[in-house]
PDB file of N, CA and C in Angstrom:
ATOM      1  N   UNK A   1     -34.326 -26.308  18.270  1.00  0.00           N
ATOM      2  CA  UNK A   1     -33.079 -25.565  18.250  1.00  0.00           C
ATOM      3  C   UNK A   1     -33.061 -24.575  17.091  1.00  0.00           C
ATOM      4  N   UNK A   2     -33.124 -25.208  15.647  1.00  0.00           N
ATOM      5  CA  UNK A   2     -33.388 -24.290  14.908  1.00  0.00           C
ATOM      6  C   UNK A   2     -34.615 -22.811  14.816  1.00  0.00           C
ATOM      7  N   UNK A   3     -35.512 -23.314  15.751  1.00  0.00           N
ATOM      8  CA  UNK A   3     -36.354 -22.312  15.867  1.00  0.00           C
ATOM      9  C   UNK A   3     -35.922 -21.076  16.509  1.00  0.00           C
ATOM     10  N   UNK A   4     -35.134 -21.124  17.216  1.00  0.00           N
ATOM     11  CA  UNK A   4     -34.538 -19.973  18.531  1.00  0.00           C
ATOM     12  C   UNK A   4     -34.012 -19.133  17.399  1.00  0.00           C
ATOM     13  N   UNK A   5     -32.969 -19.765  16.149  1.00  0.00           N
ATOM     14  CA  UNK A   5     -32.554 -18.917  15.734  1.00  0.00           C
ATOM     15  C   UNK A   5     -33.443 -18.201  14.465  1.00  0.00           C
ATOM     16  N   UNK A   6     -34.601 -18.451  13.901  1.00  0.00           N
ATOM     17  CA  UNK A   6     -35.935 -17.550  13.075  1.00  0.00           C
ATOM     18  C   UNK A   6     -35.883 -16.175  13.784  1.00  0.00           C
ATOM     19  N   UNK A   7     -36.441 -15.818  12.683  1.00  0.00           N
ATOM     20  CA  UNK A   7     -36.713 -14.387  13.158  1.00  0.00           C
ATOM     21  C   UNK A   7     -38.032 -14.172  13.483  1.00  0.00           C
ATOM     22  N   UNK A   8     -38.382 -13.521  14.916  1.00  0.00           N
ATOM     23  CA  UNK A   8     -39.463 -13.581  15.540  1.00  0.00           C
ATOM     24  C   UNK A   8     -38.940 -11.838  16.462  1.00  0.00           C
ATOM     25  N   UNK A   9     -40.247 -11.607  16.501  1.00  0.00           N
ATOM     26  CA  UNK A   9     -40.449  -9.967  17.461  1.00  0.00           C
ATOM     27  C   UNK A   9     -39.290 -10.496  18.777  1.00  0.00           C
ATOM     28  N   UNK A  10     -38.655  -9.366  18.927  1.00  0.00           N
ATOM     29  CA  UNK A  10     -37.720  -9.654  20.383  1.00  0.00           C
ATOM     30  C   UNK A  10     -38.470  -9.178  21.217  1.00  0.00           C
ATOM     31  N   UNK A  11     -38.801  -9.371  22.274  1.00  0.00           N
ATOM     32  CA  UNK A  11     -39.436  -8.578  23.317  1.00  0.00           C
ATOM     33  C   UNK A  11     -38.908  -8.018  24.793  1.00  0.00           C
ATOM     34  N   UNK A  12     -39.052  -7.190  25.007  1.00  0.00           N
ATOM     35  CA  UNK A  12     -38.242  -6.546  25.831  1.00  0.00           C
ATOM     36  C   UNK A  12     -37.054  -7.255  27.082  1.00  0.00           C
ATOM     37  N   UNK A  13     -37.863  -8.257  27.652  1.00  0.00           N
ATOM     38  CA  UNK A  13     -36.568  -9.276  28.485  1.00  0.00           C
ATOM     39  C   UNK A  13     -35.920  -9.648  27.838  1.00  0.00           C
ATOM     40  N   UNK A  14     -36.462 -10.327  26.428  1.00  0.00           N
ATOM     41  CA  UNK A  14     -35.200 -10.742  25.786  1.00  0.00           C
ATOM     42  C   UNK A  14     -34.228  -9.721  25.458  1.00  0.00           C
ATOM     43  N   UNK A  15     -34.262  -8.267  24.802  1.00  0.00           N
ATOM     44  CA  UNK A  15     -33.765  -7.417  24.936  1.00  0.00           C
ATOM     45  C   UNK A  15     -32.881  -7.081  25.680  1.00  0.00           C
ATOM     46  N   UNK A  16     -33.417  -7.088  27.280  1.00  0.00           N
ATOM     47  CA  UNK A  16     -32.524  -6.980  28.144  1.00  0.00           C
ATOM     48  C   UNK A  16     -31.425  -8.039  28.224  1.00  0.00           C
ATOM     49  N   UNK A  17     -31.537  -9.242  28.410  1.00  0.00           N
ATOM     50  CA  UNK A  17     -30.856 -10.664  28.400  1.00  0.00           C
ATOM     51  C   UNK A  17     -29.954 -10.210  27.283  1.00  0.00           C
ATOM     52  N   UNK A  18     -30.531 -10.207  26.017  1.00  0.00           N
ATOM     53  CA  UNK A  18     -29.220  -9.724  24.865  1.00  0.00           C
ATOM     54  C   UNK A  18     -27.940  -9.084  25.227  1.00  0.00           C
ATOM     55  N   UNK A  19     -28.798  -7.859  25.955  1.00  0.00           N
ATOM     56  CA  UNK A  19     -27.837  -6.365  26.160  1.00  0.00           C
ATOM     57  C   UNK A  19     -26.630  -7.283  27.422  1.00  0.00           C
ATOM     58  N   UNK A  20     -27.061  -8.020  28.708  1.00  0.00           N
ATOM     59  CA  UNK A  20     -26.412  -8.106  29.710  1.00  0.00           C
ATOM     60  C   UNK A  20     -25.240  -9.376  28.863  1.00  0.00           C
ATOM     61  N   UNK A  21     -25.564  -9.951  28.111  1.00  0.00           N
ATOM     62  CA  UNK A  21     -24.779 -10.995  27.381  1.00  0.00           C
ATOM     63  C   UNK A  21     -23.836 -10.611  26.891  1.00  0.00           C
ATOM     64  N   UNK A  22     -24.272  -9.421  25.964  1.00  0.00           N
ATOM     65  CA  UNK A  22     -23.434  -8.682  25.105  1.00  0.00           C
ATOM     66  C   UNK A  22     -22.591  -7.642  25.907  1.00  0.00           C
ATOM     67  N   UNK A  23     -22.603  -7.473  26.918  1.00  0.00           N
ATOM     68  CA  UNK A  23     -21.693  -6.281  28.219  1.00  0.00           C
ATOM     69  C   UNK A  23     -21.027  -7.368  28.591  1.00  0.00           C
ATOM     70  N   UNK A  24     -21.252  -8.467  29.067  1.00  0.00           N
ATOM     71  CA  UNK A  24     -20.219 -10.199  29.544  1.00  0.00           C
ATOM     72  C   UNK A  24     -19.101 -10.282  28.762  1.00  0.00           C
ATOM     73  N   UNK A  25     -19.718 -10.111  27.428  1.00  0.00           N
ATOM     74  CA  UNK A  25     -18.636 -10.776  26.310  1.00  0.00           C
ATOM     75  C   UNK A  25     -17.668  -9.310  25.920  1.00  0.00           C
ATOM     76  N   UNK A  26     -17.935  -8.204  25.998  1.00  0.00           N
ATOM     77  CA  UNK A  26     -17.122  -7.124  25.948  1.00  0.00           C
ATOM     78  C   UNK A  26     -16.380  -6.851  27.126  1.00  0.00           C
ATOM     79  N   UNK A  27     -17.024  -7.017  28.235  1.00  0.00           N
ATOM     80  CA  UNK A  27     -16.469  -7.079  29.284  1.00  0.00           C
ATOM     81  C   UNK A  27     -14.614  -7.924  29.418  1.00  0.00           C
ATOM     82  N   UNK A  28     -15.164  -9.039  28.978  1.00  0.00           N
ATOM     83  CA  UNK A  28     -14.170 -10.016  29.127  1.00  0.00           C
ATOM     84  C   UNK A  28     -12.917  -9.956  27.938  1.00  0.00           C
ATOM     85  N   UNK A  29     -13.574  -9.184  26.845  1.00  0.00           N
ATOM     86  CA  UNK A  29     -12.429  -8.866  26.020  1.00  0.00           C
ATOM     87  C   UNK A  29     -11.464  -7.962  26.143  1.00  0.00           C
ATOM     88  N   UNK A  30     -12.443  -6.367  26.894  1.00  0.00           N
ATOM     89  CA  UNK A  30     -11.908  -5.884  26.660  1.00  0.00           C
ATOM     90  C   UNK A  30     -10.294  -6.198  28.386  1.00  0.00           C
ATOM     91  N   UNK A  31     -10.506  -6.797  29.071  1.00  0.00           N
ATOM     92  CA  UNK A  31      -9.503  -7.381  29.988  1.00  0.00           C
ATOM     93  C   UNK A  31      -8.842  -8.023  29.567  1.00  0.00           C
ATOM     94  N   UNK A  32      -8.886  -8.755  28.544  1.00  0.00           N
ATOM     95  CA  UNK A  32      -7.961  -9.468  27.944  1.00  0.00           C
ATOM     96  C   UNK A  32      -6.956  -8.859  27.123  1.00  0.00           C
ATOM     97  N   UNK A  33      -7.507  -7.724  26.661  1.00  0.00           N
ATOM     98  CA  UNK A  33      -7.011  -7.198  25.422  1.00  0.00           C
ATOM     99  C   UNK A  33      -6.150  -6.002  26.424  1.00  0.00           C
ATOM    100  N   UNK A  34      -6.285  -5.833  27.715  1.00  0.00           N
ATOM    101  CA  UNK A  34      -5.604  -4.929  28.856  1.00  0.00           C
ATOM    102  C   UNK A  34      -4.074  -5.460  28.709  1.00  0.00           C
ATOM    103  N   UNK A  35      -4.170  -6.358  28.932  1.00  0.00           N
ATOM    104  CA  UNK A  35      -3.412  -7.244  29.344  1.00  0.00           C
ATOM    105  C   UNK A  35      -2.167  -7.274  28.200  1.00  0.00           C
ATOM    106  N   UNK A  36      -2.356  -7.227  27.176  1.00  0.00           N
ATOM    107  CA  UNK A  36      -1.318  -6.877  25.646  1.00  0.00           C
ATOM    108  C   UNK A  36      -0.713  -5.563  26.015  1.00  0.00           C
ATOM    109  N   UNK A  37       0.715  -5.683  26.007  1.00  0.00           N
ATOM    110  CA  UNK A  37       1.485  -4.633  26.168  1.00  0.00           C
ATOM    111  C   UNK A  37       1.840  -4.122  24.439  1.00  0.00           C
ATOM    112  N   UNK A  38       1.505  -3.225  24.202  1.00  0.00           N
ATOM    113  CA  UNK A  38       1.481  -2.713  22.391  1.00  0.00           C
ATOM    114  C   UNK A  38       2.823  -2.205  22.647  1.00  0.00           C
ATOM    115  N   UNK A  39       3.629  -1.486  23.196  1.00  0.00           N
ATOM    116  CA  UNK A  39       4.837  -0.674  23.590  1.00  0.00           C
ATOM    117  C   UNK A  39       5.583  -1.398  23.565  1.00  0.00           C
ATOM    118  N   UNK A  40       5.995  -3.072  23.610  1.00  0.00           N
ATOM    119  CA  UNK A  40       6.996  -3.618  22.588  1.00  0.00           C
ATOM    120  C   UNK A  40       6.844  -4.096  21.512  1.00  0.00           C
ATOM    121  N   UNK A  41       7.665  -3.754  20.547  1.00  0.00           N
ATOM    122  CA  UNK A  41       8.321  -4.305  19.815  1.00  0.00           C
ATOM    123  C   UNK A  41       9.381  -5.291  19.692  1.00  0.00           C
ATOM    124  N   UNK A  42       9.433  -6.015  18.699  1.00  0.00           N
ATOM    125  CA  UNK A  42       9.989  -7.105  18.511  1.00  0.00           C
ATOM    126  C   UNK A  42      11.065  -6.481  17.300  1.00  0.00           C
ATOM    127  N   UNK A  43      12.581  -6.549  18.287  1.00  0.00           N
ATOM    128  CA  UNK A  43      13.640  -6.311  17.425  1.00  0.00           C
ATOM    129  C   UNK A  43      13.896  -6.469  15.657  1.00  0.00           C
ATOM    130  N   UNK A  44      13.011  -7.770  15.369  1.00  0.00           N
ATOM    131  CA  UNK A  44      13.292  -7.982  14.092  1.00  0.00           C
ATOM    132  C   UNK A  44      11.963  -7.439  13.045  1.00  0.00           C
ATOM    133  N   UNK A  45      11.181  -6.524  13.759  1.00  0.00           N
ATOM    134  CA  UNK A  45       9.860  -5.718  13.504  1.00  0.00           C
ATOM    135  C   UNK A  45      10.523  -3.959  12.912  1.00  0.00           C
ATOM    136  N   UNK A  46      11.380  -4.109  14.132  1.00  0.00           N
ATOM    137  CA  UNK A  46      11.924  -2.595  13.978  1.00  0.00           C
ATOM    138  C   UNK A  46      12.670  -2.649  12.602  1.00  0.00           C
ATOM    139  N   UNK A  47      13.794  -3.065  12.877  1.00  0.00           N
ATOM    140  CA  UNK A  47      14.945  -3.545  11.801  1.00  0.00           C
ATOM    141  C   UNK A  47      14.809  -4.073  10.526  1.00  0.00           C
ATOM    142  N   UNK A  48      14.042  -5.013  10.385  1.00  0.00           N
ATOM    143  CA  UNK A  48      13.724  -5.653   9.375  1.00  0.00           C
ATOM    144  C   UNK A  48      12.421  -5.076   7.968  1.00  0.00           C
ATOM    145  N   UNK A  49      12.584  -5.139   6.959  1.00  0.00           N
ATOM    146  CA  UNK A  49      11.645  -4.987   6.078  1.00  0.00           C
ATOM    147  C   UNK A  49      11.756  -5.149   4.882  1.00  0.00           C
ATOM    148  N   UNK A  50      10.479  -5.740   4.258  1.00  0.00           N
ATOM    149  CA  UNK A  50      10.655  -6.494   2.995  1.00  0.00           C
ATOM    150  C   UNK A  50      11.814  -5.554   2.053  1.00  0.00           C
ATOM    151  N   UNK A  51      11.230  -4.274   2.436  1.00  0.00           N
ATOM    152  CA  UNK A  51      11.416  -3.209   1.434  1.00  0.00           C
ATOM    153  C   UNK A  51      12.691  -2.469   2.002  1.00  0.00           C
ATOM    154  N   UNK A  52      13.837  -2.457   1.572  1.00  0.00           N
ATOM    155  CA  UNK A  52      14.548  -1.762   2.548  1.00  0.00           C
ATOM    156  C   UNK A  52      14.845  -0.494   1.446  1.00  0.00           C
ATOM    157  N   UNK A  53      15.449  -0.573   0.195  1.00  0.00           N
ATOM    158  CA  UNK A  53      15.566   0.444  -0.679  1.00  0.00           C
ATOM    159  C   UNK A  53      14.200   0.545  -1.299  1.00  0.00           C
ATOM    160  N   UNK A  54      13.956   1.695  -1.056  1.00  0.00           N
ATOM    161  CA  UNK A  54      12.625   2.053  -1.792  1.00  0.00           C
ATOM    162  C   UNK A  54      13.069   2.724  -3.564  1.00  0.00           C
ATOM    163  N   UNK A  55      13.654   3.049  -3.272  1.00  0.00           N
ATOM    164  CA  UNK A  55      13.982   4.112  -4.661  1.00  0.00           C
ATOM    165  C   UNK A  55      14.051   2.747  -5.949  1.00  0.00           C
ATOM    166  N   UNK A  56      15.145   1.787  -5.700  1.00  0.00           N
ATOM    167  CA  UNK A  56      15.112   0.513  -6.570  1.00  0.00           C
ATOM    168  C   UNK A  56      13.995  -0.204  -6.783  1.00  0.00           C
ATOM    169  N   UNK A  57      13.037  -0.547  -6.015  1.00  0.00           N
ATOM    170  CA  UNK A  57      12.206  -1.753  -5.888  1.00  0.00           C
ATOM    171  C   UNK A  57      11.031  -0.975  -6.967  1.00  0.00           C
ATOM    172  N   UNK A  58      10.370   0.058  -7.015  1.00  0.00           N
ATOM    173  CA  UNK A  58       9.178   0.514  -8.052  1.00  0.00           C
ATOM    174  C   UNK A  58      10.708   0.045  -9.268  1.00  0.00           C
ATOM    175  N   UNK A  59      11.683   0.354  -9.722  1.00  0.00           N
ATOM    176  CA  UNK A  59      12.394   0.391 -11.045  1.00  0.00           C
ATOM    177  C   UNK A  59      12.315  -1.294 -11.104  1.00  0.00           C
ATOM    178  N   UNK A  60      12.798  -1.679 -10.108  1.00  0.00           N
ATOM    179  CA  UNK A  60      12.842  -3.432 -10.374  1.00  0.00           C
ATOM    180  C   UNK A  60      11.389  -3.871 -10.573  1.00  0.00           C
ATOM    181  N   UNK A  61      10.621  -3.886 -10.274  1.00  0.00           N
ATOM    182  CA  UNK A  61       9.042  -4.391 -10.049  1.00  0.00           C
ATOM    183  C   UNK A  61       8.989  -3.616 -11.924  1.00  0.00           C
ATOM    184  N   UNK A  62       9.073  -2.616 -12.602  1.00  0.00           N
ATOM    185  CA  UNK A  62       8.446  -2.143 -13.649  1.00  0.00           C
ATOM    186  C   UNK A  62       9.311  -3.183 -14.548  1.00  0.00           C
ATOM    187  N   UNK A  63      11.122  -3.299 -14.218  1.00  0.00           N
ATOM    188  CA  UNK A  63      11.409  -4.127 -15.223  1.00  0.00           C
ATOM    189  C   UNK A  63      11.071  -5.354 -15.159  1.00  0.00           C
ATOM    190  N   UNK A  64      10.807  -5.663 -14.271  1.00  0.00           N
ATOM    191  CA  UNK A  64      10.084  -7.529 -14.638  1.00  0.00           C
ATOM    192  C   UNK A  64       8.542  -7.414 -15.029  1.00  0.00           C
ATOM    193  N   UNK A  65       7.982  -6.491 -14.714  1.00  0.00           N
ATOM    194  CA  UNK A  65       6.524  -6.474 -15.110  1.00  0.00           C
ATOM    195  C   UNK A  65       6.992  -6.344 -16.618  1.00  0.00           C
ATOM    196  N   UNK A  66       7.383  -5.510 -17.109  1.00  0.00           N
ATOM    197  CA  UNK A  66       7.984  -5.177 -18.588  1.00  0.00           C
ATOM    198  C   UNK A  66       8.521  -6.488 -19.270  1.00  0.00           C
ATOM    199  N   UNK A  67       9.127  -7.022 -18.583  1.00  0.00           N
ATOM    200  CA  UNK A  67       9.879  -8.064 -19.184  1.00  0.00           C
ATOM    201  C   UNK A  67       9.074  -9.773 -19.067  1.00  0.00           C
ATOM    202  N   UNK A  68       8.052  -9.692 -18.673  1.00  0.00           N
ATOM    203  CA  UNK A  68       7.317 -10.523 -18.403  1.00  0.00           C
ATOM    204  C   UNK A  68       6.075 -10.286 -19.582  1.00  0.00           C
ATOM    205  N   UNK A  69       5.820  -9.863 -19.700  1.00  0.00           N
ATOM    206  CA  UNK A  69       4.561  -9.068 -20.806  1.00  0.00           C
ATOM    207  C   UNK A  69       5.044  -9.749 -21.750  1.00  0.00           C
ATOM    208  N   UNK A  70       3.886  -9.941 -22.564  1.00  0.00           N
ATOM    209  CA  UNK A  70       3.751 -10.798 -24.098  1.00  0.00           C
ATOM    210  C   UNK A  70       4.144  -9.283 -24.836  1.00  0.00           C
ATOM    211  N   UNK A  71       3.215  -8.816 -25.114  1.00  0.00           N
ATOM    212  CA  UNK A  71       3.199  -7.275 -26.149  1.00  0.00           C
ATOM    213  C   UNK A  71       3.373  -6.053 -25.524  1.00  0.00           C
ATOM    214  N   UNK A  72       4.090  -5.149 -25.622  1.00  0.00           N
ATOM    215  CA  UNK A  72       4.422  -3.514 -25.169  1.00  0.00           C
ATOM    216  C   UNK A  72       4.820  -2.663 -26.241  1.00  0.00           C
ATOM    217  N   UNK A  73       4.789  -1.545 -25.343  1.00  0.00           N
ATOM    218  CA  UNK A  73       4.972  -0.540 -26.095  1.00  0.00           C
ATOM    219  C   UNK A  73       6.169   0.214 -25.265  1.00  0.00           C
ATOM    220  N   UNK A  74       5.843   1.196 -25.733  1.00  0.00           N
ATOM    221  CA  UNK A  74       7.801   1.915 -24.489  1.00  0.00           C
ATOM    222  C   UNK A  74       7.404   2.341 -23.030  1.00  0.00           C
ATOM    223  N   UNK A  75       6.320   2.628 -22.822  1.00  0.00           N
ATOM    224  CA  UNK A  75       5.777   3.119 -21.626  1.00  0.00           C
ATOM    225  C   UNK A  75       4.276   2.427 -21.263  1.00  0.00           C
ATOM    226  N   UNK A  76       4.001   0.654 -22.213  1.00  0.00           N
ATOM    227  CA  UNK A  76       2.572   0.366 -21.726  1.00  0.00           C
ATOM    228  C   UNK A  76       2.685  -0.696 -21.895  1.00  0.00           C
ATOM    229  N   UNK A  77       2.076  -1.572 -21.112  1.00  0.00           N
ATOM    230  CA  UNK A  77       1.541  -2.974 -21.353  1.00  0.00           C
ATOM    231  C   UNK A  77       0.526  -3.131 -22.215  1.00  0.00           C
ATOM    232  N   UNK A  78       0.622  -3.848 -23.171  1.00  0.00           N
ATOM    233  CA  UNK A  78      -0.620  -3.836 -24.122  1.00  0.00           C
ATOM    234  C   UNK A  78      -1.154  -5.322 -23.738  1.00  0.00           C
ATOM    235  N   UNK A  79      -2.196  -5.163 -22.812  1.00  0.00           N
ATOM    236  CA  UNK A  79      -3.188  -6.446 -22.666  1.00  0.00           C
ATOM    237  C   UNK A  79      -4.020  -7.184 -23.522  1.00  0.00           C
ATOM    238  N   UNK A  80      -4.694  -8.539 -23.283  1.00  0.00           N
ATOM    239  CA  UNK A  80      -4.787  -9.233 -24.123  1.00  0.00           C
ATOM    240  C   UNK A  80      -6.311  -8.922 -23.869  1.00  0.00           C
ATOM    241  N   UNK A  81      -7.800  -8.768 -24.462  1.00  0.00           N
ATOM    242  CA  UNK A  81      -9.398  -8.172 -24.296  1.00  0.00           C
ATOM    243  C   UNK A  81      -9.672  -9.325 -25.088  1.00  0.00           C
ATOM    244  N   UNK A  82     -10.601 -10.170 -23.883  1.00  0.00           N
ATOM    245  CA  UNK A  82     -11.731 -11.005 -24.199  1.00  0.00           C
ATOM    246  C   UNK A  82     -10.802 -12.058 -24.431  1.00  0.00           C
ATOM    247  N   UNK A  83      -9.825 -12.385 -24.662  1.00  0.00           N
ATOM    248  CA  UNK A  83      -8.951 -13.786 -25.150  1.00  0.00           C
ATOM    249  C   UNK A  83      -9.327 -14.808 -24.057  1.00  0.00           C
ATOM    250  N   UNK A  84      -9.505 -15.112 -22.812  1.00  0.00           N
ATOM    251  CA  UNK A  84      -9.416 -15.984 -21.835  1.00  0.00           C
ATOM    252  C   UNK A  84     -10.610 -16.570 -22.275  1.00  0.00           C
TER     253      UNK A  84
END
């Protein structure tokens, strides 16, 4: 069993056999994947989002990053080099 999968010269039937395997298995996906209607949406997809005010959330996200920090400056996080 383990031998099948070594690497050894492919030779042309096998080649072919590959190729008709590999058209089976695309074949069958891509029918499956027919079948998914993408054109709905899900009401709470449309409507919904983490982010609803954008303008606040970068100001909120900087003051807790800010306010979370050991050392700063007025406009920088001063990180901690090589300490860990």
């Amino acid at each position: 069993m383990a031998n099948e999968f070594t690497w050894h010269e492919v030779k042309e039937e096998e080649k072919k056999e590959i190729e008709k395997k590999a058209k089976i298995i695309m074949d069958s996906f891509s029918k499956k994947i027919e079948k998914i209607d993408i054109s709905k949406k899900n009401k709470e997809e449309e409507t919904d989002s983490r982010r609803k005010n954008y303008e606040n959330s970068a100001k909120i996200n900087r003051e807790i990053m800010f306010s979370n920090a050991r050392e700063k400056n007025k406009d920088f996080i001063i990180a901690e080099k090589k300490k860990w």
